[in-house]
Structure formats: C-alpha cells, structure tokens
N, C-alpha and C. Protein backbone atom coordinates (compact mmCIF):
# COMPACT_ATOMS: atom_id res chain seq x y z
N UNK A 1 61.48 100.30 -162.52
CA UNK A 1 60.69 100.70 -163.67
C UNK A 1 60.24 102.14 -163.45
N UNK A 2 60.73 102.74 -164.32
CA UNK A 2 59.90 104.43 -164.67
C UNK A 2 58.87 104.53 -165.41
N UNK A 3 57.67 104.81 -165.17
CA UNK A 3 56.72 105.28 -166.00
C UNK A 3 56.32 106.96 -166.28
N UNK A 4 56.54 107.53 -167.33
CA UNK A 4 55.70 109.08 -167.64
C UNK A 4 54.96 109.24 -168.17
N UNK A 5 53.93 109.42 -168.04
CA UNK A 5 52.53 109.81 -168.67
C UNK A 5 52.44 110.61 -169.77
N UNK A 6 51.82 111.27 -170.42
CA UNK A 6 51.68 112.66 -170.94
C UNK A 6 50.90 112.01 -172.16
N UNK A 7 50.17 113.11 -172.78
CA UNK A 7 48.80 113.12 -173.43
C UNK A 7 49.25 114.03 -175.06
N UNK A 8 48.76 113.69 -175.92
CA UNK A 8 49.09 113.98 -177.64
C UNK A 8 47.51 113.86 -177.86
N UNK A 9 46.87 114.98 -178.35
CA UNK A 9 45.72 115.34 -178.54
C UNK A 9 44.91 113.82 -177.42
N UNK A 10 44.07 113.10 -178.00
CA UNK A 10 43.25 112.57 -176.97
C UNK A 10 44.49 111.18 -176.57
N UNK A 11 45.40 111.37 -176.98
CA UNK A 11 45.92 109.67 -176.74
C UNK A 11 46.58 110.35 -175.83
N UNK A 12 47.15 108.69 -175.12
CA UNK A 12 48.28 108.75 -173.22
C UNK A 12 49.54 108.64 -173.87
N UNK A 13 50.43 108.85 -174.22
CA UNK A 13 51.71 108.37 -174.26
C UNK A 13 52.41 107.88 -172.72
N UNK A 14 52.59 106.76 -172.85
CA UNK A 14 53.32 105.91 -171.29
C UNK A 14 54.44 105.26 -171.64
N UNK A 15 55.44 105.99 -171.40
CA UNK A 15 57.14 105.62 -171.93
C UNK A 15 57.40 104.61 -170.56
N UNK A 16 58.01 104.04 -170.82
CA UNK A 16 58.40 102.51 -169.75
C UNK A 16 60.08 102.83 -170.12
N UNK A 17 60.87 103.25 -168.68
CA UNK A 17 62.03 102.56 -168.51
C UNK A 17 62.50 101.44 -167.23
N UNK A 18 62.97 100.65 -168.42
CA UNK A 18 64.01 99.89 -167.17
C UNK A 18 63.25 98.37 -167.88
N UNK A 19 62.68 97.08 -166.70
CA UNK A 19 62.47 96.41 -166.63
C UNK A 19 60.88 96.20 -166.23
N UNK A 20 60.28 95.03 -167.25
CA UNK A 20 58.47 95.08 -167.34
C UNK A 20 58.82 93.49 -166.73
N UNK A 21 58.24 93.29 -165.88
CA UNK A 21 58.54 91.79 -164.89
C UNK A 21 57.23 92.09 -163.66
N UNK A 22 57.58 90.75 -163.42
CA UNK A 22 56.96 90.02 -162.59
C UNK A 22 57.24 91.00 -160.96
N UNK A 23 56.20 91.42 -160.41
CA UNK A 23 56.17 92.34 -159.30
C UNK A 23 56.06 93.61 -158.99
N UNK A 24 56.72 94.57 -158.93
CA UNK A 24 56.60 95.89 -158.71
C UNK A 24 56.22 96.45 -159.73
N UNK A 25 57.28 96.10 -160.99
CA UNK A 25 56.93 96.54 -162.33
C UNK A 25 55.59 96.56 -163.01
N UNK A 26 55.69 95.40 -162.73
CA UNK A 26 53.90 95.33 -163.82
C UNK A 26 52.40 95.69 -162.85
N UNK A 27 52.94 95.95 -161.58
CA UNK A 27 52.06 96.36 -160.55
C UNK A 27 51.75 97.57 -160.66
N UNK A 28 53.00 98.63 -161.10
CA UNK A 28 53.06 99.91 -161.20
C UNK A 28 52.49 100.03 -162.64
N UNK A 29 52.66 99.52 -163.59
CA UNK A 29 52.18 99.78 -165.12
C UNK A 29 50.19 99.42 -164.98
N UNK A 30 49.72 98.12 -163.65
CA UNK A 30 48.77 97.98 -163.72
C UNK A 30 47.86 98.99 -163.71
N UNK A 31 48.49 100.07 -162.33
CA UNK A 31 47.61 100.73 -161.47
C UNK A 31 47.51 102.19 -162.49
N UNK A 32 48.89 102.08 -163.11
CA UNK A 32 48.88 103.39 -164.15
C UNK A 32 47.90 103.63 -164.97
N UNK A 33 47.68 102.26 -165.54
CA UNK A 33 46.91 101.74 -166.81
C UNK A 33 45.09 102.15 -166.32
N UNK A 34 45.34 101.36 -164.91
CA UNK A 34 43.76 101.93 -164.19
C UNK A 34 43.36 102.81 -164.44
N UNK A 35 44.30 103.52 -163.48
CA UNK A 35 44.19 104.87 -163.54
C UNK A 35 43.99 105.79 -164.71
N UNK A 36 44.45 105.71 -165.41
CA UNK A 36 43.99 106.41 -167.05
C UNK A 36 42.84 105.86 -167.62
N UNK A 37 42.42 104.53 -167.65
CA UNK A 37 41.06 104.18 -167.74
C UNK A 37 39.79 104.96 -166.78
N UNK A 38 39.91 104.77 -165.57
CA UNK A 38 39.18 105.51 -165.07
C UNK A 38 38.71 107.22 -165.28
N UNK A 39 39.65 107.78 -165.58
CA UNK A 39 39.67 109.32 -166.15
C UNK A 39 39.15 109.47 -167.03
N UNK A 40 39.10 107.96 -167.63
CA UNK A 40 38.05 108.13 -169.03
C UNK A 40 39.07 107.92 -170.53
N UNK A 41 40.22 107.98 -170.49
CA UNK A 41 41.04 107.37 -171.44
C UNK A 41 40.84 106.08 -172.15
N UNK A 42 40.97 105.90 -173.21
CA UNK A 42 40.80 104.84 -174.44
C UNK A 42 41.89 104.64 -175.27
N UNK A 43 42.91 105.46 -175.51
CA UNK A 43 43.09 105.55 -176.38
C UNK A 43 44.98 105.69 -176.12
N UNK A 44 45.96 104.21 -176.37
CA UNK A 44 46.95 104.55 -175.45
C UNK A 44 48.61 104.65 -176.48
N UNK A 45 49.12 104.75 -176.51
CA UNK A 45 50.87 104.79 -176.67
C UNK A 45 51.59 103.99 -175.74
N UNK A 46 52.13 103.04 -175.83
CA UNK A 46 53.13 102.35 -174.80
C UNK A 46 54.97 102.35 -175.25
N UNK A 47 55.45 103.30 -174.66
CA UNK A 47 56.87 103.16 -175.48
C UNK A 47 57.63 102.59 -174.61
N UNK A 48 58.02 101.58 -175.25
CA UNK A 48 59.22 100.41 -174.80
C UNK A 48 60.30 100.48 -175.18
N UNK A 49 60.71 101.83 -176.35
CA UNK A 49 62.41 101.77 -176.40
C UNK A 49 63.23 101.61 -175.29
N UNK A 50 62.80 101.70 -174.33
CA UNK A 50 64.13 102.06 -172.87
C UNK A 50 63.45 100.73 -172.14
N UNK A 51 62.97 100.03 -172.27
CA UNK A 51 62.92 98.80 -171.82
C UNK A 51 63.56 97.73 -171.74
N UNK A 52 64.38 97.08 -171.31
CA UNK A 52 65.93 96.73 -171.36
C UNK A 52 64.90 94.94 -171.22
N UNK A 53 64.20 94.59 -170.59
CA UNK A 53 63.51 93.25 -170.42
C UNK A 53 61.87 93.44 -170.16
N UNK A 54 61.42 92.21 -170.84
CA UNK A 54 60.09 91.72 -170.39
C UNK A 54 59.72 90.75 -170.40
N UNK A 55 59.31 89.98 -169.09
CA UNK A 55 59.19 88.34 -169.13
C UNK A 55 57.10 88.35 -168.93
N UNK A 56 57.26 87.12 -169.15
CA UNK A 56 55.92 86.69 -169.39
C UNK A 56 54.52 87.52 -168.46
N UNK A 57 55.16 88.08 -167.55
CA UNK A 57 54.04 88.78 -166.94
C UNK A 57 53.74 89.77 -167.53
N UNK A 58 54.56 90.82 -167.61
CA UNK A 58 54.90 92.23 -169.09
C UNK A 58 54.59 91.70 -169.68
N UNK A 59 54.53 90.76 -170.83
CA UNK A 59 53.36 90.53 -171.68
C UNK A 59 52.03 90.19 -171.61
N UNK A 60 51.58 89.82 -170.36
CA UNK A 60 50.26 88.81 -169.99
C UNK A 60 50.00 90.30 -170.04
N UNK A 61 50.49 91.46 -169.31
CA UNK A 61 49.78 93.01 -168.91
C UNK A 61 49.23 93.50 -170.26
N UNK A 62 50.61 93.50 -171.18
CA UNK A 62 50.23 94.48 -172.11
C UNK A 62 48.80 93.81 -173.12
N UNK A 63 48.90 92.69 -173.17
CA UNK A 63 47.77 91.95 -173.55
C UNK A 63 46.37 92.27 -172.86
N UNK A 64 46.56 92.31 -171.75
CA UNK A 64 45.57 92.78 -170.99
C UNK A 64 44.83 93.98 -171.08
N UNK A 65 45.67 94.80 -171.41
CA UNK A 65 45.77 96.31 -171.60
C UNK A 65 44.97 96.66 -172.81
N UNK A 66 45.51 95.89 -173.98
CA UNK A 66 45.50 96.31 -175.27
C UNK A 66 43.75 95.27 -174.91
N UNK A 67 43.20 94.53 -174.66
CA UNK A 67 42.12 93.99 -174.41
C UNK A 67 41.29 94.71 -173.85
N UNK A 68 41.17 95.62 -172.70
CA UNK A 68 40.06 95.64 -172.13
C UNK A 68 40.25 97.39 -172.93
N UNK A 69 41.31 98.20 -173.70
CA UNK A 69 41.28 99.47 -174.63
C UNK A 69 40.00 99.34 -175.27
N UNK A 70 40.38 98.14 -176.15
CA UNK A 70 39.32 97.64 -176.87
C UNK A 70 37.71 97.35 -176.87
N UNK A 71 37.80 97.02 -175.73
CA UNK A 71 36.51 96.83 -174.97
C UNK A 71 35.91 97.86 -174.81
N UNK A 72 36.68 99.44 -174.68
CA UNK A 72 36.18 100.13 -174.17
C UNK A 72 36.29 101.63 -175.56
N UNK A 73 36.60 100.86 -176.79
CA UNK A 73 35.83 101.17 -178.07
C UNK A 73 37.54 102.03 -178.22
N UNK A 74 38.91 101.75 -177.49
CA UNK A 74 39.80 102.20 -177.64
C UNK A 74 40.84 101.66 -178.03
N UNK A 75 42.25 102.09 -178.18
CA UNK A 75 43.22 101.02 -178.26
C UNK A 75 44.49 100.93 -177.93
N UNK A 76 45.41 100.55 -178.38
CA UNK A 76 46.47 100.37 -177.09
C UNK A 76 47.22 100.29 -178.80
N UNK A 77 48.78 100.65 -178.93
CA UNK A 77 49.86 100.77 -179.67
C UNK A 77 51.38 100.48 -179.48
N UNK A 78 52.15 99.74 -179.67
CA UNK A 78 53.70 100.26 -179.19
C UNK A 78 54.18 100.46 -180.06
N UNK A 79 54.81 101.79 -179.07
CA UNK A 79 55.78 102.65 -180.02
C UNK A 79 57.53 102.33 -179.51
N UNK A 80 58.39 102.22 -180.52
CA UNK A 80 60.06 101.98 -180.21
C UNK A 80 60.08 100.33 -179.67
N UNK A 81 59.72 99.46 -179.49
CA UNK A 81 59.92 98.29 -179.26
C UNK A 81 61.32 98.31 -179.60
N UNK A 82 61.61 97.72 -177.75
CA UNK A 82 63.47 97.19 -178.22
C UNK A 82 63.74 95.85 -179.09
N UNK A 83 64.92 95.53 -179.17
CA UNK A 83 64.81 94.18 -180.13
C UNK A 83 64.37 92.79 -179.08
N UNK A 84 64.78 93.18 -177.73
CA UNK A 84 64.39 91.84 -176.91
C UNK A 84 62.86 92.03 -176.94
N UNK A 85 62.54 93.18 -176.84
CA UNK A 85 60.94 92.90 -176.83
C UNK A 85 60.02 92.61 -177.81
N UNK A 86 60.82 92.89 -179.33
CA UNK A 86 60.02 92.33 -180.60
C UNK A 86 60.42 90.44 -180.29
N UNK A 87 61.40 90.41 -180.07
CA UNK A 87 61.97 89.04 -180.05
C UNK A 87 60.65 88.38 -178.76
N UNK A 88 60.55 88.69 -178.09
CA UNK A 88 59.60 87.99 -176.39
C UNK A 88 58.21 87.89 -177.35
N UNK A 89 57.95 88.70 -177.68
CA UNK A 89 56.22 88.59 -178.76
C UNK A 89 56.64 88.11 -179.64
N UNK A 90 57.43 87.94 -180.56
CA UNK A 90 57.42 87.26 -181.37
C UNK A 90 57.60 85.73 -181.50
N UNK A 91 58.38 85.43 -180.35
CA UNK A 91 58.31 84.24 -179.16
C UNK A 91 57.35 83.43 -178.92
N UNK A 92 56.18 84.41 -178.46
CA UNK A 92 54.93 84.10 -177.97
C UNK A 92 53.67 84.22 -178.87
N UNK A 93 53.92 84.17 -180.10
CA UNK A 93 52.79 84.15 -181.30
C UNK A 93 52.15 85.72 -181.27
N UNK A 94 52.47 86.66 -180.62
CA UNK A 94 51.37 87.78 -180.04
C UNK A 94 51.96 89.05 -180.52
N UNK A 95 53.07 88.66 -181.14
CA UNK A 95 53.65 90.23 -182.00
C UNK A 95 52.58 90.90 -183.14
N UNK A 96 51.75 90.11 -183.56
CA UNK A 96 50.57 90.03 -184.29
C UNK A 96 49.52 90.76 -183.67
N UNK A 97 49.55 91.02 -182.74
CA UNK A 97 47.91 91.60 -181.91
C UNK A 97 48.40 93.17 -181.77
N UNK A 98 49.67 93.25 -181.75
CA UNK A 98 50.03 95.00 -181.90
C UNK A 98 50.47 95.39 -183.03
N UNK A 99 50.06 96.44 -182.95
CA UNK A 99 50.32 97.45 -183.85
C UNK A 99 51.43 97.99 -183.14
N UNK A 100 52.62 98.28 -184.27
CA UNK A 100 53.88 98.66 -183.44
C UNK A 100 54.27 100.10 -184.60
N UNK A 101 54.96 101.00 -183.92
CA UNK A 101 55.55 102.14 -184.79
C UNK A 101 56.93 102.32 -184.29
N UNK A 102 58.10 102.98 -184.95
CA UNK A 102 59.27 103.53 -184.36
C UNK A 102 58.95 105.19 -184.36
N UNK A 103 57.88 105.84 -184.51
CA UNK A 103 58.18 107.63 -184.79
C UNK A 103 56.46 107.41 -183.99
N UNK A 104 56.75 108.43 -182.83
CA UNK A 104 55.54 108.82 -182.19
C UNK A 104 54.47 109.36 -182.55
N UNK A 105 54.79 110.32 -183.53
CA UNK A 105 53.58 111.19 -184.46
C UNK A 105 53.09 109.90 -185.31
N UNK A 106 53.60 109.20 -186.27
CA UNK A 106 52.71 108.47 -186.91
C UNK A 106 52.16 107.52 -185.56
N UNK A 107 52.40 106.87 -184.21
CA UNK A 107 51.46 106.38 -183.58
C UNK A 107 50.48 106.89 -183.48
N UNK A 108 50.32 108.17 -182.71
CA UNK A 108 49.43 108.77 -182.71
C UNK A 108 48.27 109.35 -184.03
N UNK A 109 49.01 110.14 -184.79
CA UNK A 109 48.20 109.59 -186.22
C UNK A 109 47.09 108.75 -186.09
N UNK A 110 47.79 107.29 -186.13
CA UNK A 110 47.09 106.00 -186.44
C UNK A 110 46.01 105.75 -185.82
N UNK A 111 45.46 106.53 -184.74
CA UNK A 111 44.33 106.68 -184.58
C UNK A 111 43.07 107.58 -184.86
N UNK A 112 43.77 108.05 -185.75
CA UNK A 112 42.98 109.26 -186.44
C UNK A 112 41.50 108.51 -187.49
C-alpha cells in the first residue's frame, strides 16, 4: 500500500494505492490518519481509484476515520472509488455514510 498526502486549501488529500487489508495496510492508513489528526486536521479526501482491494478491515478503518472527522466538527470524503470498492460498501449497507465524488475539485468544494 502507497499512501501521499498533500493538502487543497484546508483539506488532506490521501490517495491509497494498491491494497486496504487486514495488516500493514490499514496499519499504515491508521497511523497516517493519526497523524493528520494530531496536526490539527479535520477535514479529509480519501482517493481509492488505485485501490485494486478492500476487505472488511479497510472498511471497519475508513468508518472509523470518517467517525471520529466528525467528532472533531470535520469530515472525511471518497474521491474515485474503484468498482470493487463501491461494490464492498455497498455489500455492507455503508455506501450510504459517504459521500463519494469522481473529480477532486468538486470534493474539495463540498466542504465549502
């Protein structure tokens, strides 16, 4: 799993390639996710076009994610969802709790 950071006025953009699973992956997206919370971030982009899989842990995260954004008066978005990954949430009743975009500027936007 690759993660890149980078920032669009106050939001994170965090592009995910490869595979969101159980172990390294979602360990590395955890500590990322920390980590931008702590700095004081709220306010996030998650792009999953290049995400080839995500099993139930990758989702327990991003749930997680998009939960405690919230909590913290912020929010969490995906942008490019591949088709296995609309298909895994949509699977799991929870395609409903995101807000999803295919064009990065209107994500970002959407928190305007």
């Amino acid at each position: 799993m690759d993660i890149d950071v980078r920032s669009q006025a106050d939001v994170k953009i965090i592009k995910l390639r490869g595979r969101l699973n159980l172990g390294e992956p979602v360990d590395r997206l955890r500590g990322t996710f920390e980590d931008l919370l702590n700095s004081g971030a709220i306010r996030f982009v998650i792009d999953l076009g290049e995400v080839a899989m995500i099993d139930s842990s990758g989702i327990g995260l991003l749930v997680r994610c998009l939960t405690t954004a919230k909590q913290r008066a912020g929010s969490l978005k995906l942008l490019n969802p591949s088709k296995f990954a609309i298909q895994t949430l949509r699977m799991t009743g929870l395609l409903n709790l995101f807000e999803t975009f295919e064009d990065q500027e209107q994500a970002v936007a959407s928190f305007q």
